[in-house]
C-alpha atoms as a PDB file:
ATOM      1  CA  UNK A   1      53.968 -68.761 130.409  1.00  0.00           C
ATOM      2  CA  UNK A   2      51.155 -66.896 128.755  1.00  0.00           C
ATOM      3  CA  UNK A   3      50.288 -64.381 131.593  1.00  0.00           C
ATOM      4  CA  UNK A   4      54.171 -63.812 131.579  1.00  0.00           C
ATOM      5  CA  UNK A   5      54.496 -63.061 127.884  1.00  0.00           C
ATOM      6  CA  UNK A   6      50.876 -61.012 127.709  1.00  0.00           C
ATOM      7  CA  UNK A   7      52.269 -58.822 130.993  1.00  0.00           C
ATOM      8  CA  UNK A   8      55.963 -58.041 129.394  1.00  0.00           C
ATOM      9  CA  UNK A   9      54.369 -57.568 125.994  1.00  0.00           C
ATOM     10  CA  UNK A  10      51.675 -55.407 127.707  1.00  0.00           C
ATOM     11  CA  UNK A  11      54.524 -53.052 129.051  1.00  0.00           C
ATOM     12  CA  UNK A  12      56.712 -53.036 125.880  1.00  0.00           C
ATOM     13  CA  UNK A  13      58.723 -55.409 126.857  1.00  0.00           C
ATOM     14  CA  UNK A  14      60.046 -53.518 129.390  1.00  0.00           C
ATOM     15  CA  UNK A  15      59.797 -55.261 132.386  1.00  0.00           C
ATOM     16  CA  UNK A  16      62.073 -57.437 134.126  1.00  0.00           C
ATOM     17  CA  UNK A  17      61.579 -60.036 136.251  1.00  0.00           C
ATOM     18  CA  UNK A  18      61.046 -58.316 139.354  1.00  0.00           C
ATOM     19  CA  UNK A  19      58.352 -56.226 137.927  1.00  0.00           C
ATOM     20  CA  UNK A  20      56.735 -59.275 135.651  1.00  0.00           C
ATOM     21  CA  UNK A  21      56.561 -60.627 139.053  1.00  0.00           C
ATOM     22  CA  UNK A  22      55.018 -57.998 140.699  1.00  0.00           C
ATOM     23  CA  UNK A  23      52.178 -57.743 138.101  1.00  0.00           C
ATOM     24  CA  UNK A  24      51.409 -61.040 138.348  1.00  0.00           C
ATOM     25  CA  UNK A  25      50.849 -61.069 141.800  1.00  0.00           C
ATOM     26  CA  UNK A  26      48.687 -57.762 141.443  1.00  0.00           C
ATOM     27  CA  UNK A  27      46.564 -59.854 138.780  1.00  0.00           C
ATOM     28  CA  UNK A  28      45.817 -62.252 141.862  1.00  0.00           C
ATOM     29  CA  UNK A  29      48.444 -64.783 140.031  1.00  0.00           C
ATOM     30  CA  UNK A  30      50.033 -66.778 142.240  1.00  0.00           C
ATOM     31  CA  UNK A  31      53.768 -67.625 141.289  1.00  0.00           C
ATOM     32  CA  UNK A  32      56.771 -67.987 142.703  1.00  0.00           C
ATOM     33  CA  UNK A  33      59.852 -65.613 141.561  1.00  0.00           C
ATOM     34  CA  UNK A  34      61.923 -67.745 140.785  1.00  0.00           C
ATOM     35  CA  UNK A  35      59.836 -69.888 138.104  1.00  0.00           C
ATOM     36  CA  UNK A  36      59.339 -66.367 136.487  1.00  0.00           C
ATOM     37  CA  UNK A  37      62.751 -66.017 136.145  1.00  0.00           C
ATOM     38  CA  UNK A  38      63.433 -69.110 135.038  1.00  0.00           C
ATOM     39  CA  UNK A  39      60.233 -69.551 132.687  1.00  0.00           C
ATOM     40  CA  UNK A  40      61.184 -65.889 131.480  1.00  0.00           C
ATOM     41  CA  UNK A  41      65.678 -66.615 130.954  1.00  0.00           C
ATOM     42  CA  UNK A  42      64.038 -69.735 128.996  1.00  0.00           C
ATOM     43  CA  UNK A  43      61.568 -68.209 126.506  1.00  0.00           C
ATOM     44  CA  UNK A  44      64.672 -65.219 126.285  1.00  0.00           C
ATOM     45  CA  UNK A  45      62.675 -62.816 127.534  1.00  0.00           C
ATOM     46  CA  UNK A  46      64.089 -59.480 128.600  1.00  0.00           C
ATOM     47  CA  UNK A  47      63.605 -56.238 130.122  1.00  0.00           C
ATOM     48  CA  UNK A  48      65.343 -52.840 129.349  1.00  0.00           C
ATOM     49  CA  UNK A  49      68.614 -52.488 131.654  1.00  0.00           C
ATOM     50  CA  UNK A  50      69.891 -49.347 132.919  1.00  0.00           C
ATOM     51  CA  UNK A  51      72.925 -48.711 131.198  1.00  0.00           C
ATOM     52  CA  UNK A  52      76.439 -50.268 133.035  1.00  0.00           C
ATOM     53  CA  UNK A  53      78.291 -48.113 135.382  1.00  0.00           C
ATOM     54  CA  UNK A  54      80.907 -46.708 134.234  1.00  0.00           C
ATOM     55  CA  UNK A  55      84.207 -46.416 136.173  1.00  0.00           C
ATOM     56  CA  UNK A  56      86.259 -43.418 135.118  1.00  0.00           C
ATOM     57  CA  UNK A  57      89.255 -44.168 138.093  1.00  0.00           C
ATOM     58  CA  UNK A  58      90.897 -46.580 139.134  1.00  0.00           C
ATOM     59  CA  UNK A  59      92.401 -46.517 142.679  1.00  0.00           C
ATOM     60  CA  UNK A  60      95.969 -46.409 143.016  1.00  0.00           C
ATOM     61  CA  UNK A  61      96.780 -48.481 146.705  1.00  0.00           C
ATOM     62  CA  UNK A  62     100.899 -46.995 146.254  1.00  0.00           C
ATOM     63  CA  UNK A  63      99.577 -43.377 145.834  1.00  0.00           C
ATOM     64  CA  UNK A  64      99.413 -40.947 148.552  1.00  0.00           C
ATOM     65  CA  UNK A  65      96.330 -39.867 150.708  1.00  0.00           C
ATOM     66  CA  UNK A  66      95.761 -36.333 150.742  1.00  0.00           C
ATOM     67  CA  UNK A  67      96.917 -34.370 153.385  1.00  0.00           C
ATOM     68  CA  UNK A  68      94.392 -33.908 156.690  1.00  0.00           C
ATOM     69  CA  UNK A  69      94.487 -30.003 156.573  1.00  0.00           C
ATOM     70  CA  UNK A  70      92.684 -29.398 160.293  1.00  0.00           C
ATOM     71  CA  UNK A  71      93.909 -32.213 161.926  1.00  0.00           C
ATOM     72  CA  UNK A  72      90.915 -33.473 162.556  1.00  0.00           C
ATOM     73  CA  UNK A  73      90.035 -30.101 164.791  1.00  0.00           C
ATOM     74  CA  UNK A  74      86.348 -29.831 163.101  1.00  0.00           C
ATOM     75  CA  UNK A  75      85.295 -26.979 165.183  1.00  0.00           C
ATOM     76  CA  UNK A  76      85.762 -23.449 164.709  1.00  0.00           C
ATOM     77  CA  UNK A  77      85.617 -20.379 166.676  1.00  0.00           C
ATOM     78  CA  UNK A  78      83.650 -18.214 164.350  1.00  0.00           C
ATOM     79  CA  UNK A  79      80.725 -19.049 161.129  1.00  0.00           C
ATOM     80  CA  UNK A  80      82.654 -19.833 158.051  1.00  0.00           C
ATOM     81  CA  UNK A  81      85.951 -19.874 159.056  1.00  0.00           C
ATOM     82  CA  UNK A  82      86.361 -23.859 158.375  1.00  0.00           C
ATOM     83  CA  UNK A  83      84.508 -25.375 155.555  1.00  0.00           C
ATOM     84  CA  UNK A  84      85.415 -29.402 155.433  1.00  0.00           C
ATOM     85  CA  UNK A  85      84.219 -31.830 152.289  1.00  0.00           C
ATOM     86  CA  UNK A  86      84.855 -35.176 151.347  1.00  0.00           C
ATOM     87  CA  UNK A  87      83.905 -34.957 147.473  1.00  0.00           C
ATOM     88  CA  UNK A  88      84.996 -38.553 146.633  1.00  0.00           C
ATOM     89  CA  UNK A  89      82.748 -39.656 143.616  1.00  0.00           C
ATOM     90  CA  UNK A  90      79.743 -37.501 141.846  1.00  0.00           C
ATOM     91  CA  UNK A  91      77.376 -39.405 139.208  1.00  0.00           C
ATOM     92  CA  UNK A  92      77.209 -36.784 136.316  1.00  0.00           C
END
C-alpha cells in the first residue's frame, strides 16, 4: 500500500488504477491488478475521470426513418453528381 499511495501521490493523484498499475510494474513491482484496485477502492483512493457522456437524444423506435434518396444506387455517372453521408452523432 505504500508504493501505491507514493505513485498516485507522485502523479497528483491523478492516476487510476490502470495507470497505478502500470507504474508499478515499470518500478519492477510485481502486483496483480486486481489487489491494486482493491487495496486502492479501500484506502478511497481515486483518479481524475473524464467527465460523463452526455446524451443530448433520445431515440424514438415509433418515429420514422428518413427517406433512402438514391435507392441505394451509390454510383454515379459523372464526379460530384451524388454526394451520400450518414452524419448520425458528432462529439462537439
Amino acid at each position: 500500500m505504500p508504493k501505491i499511495e507514493a505513485v498516485w501521490n507522485a502523479i497528483l493523484q491523478v492516476y487510476r488504477v490502470d495507470k497505478v498499475w502500470r507504474q508499478l510494474r515499470c518500478e519492477s513491482t510485481a502486483v496483480a491488478r486486481c489487489k491494486v484496485e482493491r487495496l486502492m477502492r479501500r484506502h478511497r483512493l481515486r483518479g481524475v475521470g473524464r467527465g460523463m457522456a452526455m446524451r443530448t437524444t433520445v431515440p424514438d423506435p415509433n418515429a420514422a426513418c428518413p427517406l433512402d434518396r438514391v435507392n441505394r444506387q451509390l454510383r454515379s455517372e459523372q464526379s460530384n453528381q451524388l454526394w451520400v453521408s450518414d452524419f448520425t452523432y458528432g462529439s462537439t
